[in-house]
PDB file of N, CA and C in Angstrom:
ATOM      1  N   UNK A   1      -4.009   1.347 -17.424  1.00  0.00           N
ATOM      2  CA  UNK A   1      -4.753   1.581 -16.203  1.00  0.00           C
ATOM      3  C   UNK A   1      -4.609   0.368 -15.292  1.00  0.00           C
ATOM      4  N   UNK A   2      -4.044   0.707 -13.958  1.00  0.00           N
ATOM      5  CA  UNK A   2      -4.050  -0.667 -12.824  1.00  0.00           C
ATOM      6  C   UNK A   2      -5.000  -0.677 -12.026  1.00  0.00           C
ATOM      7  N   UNK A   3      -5.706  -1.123 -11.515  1.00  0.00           N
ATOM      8  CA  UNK A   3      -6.893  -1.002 -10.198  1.00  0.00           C
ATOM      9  C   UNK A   3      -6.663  -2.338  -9.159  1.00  0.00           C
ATOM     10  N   UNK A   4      -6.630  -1.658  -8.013  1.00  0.00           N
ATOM     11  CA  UNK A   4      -6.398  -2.925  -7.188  1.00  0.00           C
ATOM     12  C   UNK A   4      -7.202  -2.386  -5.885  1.00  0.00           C
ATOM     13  N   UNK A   5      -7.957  -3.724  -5.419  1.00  0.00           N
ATOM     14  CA  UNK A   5      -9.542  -3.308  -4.311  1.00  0.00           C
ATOM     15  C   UNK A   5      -8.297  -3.934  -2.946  1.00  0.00           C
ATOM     16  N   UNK A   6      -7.909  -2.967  -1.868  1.00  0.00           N
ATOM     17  CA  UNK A   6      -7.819  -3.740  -0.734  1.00  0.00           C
ATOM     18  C   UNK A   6      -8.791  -3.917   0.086  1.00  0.00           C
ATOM     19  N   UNK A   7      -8.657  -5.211   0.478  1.00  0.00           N
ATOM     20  CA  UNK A   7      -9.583  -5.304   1.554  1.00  0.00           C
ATOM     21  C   UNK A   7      -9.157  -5.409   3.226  1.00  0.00           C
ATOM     22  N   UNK A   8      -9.232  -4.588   3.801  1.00  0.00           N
ATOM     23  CA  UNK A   8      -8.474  -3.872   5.200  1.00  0.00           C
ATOM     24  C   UNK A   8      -9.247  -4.821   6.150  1.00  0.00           C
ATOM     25  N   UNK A   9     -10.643  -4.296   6.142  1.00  0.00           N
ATOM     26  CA  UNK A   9     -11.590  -4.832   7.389  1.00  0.00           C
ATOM     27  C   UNK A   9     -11.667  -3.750   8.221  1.00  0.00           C
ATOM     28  N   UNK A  10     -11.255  -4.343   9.533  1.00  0.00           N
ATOM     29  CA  UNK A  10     -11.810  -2.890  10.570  1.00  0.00           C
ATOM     30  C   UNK A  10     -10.280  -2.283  10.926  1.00  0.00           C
ATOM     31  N   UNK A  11      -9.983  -1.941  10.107  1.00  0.00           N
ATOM     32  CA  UNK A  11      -8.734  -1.235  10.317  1.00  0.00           C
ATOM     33  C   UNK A  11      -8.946  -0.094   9.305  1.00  0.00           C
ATOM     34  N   UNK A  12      -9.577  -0.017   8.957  1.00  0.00           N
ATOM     35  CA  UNK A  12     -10.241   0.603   7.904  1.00  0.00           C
ATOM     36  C   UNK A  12     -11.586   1.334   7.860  1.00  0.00           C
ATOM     37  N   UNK A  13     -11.910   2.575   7.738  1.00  0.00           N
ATOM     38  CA  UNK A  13     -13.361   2.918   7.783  1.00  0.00           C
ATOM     39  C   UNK A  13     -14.180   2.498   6.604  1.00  0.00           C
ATOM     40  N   UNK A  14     -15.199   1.960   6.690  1.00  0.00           N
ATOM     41  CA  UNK A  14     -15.576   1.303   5.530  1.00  0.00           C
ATOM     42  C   UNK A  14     -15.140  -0.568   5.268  1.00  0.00           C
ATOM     43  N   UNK A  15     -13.736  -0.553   5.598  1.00  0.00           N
ATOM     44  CA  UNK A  15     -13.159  -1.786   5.452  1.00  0.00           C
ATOM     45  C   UNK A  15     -12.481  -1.902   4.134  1.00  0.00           C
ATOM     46  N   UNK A  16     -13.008  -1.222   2.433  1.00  0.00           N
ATOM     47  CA  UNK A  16     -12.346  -1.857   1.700  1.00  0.00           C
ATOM     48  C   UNK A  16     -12.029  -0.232   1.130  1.00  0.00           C
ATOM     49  N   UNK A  17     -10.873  -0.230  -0.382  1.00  0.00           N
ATOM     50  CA  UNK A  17     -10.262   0.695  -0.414  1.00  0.00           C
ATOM     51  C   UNK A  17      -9.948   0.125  -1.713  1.00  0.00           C
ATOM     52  N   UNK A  18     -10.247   1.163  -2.707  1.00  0.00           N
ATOM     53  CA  UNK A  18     -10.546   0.932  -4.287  1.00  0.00           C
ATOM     54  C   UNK A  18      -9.342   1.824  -4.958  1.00  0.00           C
ATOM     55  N   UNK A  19      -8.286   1.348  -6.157  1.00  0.00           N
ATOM     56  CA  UNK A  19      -7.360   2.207  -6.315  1.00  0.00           C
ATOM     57  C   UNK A  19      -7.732   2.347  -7.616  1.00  0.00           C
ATOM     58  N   UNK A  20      -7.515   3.721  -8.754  1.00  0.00           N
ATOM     59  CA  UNK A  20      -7.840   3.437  -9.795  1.00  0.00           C
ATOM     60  C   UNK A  20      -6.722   4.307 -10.790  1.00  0.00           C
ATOM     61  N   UNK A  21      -5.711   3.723 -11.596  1.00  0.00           N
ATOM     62  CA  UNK A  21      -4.882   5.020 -11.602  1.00  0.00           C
ATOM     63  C   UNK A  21      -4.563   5.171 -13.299  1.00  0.00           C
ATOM     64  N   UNK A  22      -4.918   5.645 -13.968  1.00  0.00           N
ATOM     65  CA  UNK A  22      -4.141   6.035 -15.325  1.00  0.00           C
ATOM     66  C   UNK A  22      -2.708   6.763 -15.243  1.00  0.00           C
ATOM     67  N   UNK A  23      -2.481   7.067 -16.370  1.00  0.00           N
ATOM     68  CA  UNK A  23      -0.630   7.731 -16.627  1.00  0.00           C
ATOM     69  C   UNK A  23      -0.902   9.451 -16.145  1.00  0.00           C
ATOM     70  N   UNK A  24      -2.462  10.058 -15.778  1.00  0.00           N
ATOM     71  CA  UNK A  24      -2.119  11.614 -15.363  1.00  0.00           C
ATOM     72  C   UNK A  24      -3.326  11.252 -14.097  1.00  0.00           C
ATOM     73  N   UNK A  25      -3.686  10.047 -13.725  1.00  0.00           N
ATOM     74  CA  UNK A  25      -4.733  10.248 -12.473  1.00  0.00           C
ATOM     75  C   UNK A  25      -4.563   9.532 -11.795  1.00  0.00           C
ATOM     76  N   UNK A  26      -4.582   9.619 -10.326  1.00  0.00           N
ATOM     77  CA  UNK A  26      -5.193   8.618  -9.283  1.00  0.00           C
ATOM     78  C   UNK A  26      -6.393   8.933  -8.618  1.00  0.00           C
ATOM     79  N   UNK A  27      -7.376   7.528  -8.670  1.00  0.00           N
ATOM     80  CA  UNK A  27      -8.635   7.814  -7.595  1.00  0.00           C
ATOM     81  C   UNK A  27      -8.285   6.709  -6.250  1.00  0.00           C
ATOM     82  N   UNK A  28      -8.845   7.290  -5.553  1.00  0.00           N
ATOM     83  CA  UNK A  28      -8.804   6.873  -4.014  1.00  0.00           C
ATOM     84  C   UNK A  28      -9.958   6.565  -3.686  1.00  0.00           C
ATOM     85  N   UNK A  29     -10.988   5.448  -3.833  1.00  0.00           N
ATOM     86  CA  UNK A  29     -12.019   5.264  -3.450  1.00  0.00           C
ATOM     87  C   UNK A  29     -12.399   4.422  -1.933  1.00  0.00           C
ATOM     88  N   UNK A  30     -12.848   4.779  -1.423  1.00  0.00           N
ATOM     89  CA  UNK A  30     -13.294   4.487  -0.294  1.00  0.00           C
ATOM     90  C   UNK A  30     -14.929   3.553   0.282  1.00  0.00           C
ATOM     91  N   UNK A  31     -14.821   2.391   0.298  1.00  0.00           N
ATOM     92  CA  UNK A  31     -15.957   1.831   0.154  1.00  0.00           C
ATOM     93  C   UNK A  31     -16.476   0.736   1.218  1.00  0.00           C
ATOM     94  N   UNK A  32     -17.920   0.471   1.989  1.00  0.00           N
ATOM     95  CA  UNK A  32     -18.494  -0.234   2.635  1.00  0.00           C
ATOM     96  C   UNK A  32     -18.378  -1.139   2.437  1.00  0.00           C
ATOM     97  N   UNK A  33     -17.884  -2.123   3.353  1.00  0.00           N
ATOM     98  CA  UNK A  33     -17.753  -3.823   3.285  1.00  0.00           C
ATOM     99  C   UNK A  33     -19.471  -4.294   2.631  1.00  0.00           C
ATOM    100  N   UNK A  34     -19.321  -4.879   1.585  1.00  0.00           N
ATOM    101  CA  UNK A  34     -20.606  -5.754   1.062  1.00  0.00           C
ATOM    102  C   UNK A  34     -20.422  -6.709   1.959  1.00  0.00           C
ATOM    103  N   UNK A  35     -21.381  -6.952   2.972  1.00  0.00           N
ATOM    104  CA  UNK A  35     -21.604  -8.308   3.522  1.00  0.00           C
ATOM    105  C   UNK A  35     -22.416  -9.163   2.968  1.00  0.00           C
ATOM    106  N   UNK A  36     -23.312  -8.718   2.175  1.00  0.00           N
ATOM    107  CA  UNK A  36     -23.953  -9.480   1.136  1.00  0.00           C
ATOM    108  C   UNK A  36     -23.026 -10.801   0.368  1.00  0.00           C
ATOM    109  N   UNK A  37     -21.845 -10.760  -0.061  1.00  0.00           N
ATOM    110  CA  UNK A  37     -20.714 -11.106  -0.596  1.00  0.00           C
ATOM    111  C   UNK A  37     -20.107 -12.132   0.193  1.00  0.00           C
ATOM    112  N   UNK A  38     -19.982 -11.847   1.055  1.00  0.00           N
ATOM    113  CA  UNK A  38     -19.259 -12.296   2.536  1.00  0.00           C
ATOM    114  C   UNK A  38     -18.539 -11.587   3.643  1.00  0.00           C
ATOM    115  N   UNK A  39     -18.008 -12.173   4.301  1.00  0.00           N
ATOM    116  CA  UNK A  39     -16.874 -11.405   5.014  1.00  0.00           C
ATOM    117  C   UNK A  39     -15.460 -11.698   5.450  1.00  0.00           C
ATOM    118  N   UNK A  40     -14.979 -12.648   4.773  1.00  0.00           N
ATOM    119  CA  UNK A  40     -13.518 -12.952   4.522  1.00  0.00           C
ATOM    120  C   UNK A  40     -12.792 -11.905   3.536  1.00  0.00           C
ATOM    121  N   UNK A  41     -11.672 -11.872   3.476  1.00  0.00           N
ATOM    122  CA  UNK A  41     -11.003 -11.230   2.576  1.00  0.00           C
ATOM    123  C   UNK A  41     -11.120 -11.708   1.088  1.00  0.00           C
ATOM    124  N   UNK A  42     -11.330 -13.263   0.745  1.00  0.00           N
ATOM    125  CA  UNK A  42     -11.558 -13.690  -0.220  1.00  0.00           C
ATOM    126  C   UNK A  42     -12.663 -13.699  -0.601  1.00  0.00           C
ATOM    127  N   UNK A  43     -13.615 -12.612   0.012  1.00  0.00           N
ATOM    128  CA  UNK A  43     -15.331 -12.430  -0.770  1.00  0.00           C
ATOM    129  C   UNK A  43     -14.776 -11.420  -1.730  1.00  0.00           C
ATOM    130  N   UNK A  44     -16.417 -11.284  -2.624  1.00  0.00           N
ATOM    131  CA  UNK A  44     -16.011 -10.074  -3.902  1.00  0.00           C
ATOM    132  C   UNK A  44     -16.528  -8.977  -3.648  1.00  0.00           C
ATOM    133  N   UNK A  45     -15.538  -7.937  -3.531  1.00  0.00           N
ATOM    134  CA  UNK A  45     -16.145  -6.464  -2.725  1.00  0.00           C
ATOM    135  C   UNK A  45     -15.897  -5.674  -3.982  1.00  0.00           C
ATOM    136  N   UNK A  46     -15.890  -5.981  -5.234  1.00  0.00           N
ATOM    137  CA  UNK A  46     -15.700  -4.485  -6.058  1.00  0.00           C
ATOM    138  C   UNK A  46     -17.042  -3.450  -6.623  1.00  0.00           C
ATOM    139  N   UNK A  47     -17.987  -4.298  -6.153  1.00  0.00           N
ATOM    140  CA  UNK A  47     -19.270  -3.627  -6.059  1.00  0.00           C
ATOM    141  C   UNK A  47     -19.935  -2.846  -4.817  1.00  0.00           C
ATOM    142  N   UNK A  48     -18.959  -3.280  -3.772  1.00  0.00           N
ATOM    143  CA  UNK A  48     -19.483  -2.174  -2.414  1.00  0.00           C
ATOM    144  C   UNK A  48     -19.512  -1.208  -2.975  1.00  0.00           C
ATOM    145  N   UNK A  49     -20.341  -0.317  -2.053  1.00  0.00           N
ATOM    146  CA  UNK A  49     -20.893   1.080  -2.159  1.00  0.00           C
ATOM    147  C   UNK A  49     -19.889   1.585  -1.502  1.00  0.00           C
ATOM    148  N   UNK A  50     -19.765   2.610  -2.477  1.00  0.00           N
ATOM    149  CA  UNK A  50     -19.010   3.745  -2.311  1.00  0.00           C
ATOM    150  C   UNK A  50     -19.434   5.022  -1.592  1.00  0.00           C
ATOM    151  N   UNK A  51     -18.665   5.527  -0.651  1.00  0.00           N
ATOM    152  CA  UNK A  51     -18.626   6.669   0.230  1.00  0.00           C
ATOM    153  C   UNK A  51     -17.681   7.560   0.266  1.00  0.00           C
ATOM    154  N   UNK A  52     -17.150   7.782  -0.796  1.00  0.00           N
ATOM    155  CA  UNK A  52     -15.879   8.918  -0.153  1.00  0.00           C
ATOM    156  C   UNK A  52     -14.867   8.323  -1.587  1.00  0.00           C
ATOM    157  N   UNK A  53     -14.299   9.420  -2.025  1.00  0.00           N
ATOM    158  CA  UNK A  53     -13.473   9.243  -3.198  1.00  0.00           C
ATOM    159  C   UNK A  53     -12.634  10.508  -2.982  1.00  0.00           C
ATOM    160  N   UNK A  54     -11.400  10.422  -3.411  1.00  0.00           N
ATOM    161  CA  UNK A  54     -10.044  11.149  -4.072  1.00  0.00           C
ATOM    162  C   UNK A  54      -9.659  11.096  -5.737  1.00  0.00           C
ATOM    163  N   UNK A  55      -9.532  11.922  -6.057  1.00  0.00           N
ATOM    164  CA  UNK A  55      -9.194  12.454  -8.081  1.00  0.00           C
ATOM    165  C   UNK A  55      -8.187  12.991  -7.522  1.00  0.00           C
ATOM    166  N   UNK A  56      -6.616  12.814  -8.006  1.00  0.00           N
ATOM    167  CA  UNK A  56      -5.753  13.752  -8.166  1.00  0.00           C
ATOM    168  C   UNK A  56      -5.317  13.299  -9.300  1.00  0.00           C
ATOM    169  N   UNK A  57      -4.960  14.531  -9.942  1.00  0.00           N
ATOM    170  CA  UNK A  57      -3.932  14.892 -11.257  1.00  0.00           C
ATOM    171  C   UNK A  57      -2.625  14.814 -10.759  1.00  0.00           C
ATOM    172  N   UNK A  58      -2.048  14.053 -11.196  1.00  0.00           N
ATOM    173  CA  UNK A  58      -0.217  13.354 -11.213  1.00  0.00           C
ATOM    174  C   UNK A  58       0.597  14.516 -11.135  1.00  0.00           C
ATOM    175  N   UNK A  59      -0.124  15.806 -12.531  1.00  0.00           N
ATOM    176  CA  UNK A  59       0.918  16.754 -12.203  1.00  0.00           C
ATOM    177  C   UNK A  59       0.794  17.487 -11.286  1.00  0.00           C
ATOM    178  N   UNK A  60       0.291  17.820  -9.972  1.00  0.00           N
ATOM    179  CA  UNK A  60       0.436  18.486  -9.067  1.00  0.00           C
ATOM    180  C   UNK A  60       0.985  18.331  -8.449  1.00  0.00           C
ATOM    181  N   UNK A  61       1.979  19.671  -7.876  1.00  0.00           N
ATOM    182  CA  UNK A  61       3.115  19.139  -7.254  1.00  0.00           C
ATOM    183  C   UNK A  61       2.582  18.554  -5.783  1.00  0.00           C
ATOM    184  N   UNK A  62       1.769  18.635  -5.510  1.00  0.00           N
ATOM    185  CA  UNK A  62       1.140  17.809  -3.954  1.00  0.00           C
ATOM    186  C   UNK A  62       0.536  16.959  -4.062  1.00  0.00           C
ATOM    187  N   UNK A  63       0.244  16.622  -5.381  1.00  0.00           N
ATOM    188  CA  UNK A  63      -0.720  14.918  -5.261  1.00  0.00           C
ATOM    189  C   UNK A  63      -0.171  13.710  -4.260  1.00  0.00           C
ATOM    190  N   UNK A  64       1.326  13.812  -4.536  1.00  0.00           N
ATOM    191  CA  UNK A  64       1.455  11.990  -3.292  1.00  0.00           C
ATOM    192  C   UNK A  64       1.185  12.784  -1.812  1.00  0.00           C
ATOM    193  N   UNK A  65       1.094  14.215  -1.340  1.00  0.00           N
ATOM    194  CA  UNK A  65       0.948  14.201   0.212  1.00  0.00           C
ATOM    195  C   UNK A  65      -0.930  14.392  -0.055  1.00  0.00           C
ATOM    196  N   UNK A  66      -1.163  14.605  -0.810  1.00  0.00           N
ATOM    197  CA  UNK A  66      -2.525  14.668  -0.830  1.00  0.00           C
ATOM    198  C   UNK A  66      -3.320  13.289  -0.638  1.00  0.00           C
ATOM    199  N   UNK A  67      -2.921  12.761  -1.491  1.00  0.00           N
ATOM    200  CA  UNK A  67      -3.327  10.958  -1.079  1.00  0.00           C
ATOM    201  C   UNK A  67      -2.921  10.328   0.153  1.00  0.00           C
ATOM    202  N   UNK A  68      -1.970  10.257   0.241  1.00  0.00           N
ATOM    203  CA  UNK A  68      -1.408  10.303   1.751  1.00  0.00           C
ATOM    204  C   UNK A  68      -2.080  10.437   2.728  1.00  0.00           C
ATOM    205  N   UNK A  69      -2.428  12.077   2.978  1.00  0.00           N
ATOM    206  CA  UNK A  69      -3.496  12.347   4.065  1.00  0.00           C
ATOM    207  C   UNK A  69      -4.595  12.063   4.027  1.00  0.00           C
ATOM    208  N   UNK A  70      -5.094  11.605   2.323  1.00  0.00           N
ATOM    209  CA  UNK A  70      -6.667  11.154   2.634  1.00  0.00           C
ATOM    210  C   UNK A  70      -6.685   9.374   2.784  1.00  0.00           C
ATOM    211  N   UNK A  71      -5.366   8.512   2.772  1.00  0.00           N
ATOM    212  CA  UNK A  71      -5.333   7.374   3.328  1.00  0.00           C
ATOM    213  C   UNK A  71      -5.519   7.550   4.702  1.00  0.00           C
ATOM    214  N   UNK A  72      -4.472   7.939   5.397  1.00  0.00           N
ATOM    215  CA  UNK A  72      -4.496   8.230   6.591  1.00  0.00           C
ATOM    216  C   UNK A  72      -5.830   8.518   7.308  1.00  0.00           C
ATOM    217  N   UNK A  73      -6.646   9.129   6.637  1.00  0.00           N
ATOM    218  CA  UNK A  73      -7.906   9.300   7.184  1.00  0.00           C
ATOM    219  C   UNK A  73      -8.502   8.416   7.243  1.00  0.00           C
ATOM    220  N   UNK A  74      -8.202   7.305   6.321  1.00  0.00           N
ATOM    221  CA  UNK A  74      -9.463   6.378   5.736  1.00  0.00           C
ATOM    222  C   UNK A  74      -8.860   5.033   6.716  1.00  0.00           C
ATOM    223  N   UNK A  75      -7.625   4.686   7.335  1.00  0.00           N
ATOM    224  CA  UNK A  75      -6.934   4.060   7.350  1.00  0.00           C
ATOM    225  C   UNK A  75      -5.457   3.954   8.756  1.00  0.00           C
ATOM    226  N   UNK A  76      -5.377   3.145   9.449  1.00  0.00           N
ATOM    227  CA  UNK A  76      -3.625   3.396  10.327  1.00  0.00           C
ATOM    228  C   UNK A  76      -2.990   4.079   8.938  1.00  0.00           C
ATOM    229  N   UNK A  77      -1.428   4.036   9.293  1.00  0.00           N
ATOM    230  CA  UNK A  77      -0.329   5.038   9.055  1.00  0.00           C
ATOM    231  C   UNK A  77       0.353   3.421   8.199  1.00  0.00           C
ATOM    232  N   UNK A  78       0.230   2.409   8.975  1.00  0.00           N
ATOM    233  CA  UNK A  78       0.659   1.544   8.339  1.00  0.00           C
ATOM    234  C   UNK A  78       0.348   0.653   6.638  1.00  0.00           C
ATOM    235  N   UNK A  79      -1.246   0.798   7.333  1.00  0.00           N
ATOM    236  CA  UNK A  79      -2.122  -0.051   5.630  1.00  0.00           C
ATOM    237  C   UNK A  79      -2.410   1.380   4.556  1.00  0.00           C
ATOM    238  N   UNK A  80      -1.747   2.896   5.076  1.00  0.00           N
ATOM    239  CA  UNK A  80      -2.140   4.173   4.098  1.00  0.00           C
ATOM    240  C   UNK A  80      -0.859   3.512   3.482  1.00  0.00           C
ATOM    241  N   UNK A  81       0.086   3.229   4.209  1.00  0.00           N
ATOM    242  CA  UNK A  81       2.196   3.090   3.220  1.00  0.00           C
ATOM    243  C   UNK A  81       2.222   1.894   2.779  1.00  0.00           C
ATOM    244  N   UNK A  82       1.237   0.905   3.025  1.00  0.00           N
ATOM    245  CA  UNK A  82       0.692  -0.129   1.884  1.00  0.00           C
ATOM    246  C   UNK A  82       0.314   0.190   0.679  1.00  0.00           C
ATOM    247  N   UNK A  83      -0.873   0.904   0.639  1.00  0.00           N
ATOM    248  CA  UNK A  83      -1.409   0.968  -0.521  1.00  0.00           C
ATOM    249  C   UNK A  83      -0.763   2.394  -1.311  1.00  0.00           C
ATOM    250  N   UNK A  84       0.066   3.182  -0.731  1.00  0.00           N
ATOM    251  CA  UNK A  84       0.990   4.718  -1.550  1.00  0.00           C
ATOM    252  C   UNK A  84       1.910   3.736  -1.752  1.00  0.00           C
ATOM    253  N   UNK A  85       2.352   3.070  -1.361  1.00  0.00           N
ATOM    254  CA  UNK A  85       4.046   1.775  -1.887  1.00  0.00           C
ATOM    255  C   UNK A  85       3.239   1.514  -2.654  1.00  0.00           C
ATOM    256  N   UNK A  86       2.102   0.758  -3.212  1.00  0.00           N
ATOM    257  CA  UNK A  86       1.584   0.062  -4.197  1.00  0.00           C
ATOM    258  C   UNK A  86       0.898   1.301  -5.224  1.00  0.00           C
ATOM    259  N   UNK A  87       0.727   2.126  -5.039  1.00  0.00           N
ATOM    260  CA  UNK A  87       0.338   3.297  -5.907  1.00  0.00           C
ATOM    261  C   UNK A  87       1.500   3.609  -6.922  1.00  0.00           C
ATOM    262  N   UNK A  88       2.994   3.925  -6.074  1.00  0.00           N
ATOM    263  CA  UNK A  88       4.437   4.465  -6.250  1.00  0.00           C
ATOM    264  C   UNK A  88       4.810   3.095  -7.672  1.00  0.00           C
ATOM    265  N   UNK A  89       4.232   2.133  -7.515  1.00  0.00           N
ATOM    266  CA  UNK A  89       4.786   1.352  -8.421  1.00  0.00           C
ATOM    267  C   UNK A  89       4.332   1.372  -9.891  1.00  0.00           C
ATOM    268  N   UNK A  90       3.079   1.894  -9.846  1.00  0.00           N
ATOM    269  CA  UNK A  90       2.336   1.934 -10.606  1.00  0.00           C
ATOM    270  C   UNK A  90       2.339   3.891 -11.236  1.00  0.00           C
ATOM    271  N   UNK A  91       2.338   4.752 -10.823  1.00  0.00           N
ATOM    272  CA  UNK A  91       2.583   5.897 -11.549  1.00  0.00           C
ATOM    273  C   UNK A  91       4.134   6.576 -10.860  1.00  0.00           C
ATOM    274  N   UNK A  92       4.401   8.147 -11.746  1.00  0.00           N
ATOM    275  CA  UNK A  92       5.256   8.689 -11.338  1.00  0.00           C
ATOM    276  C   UNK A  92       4.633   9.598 -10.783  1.00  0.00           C
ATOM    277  N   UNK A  93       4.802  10.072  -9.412  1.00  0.00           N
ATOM    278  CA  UNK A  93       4.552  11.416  -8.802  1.00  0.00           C
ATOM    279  C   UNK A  93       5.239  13.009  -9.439  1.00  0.00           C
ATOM    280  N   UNK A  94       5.107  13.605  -9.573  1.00  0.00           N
ATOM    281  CA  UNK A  94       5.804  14.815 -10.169  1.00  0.00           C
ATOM    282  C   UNK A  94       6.761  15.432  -9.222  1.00  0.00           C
ATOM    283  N   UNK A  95       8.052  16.159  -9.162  1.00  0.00           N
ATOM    284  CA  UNK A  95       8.425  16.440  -7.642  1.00  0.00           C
ATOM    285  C   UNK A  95       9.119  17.688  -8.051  1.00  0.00           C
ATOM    286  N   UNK A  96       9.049  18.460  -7.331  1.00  0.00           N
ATOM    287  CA  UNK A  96       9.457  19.657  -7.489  1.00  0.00           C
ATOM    288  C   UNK A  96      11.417  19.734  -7.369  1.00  0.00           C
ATOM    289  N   UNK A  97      11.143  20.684  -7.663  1.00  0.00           N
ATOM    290  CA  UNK A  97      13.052  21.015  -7.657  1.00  0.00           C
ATOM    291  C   UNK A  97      13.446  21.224  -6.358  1.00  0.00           C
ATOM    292  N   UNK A  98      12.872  21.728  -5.516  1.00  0.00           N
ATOM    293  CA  UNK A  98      13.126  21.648  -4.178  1.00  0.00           C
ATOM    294  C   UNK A  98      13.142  20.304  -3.291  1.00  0.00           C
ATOM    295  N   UNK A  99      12.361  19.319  -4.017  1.00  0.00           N
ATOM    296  CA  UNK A  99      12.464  17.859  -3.006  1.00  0.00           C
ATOM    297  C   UNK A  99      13.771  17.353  -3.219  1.00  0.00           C
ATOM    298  N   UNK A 100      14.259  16.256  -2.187  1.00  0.00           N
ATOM    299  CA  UNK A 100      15.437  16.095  -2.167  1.00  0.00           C
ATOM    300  C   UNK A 100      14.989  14.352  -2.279  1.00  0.00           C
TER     301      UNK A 100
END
């Protein structure tokens, strides 16, 4: 299991962005900057409160556009292909016979 907390800021709804992935799951957690903590990137946010989460099962053939679009929501187009590049390293997506 890998887990890695980014911390975005205001590029970000919420600001921070919780990854959690075993060999058949990824979660997508979505979470409120603790200002309690601080507010640099080097404060400790793995206890912010959580608002909004993603579960996908690896074997579906739509899990990476599924995460995808719920980065994108959470997130620019740029810091969502941050953290799916850093997802991609860490599990295999399943892909159908039709992807090229």
């Amino acid at each position: 299991m890998a887990t890695k907390t980014f911390k975005i800021g205001e590029y970000c709804k919420g600001g921070v962005i919780t990854i959690e992935t075993t060999k058949t799951q990824v979660k997508v957690i979505a979470k409120d900057w603790d200002f309690s903590k601080g507010s640099s990137k080097g404060s400790d946010q793995k206890n912010a409160k959580e608002f909004n989460r993603l579960e996908v099962n690896l074997t579906d053939s739509g899990a990476e556009r599924k995460i995808d679009d719920f980065l994108n929501d959470l997130t620019t187009s740029y810091y969502a292909g941050v953290v799916l590049d850093w997802i991609k390293t860490k599990v295999t997506f399943k892909r159908n016979s039709w992807d090229f």
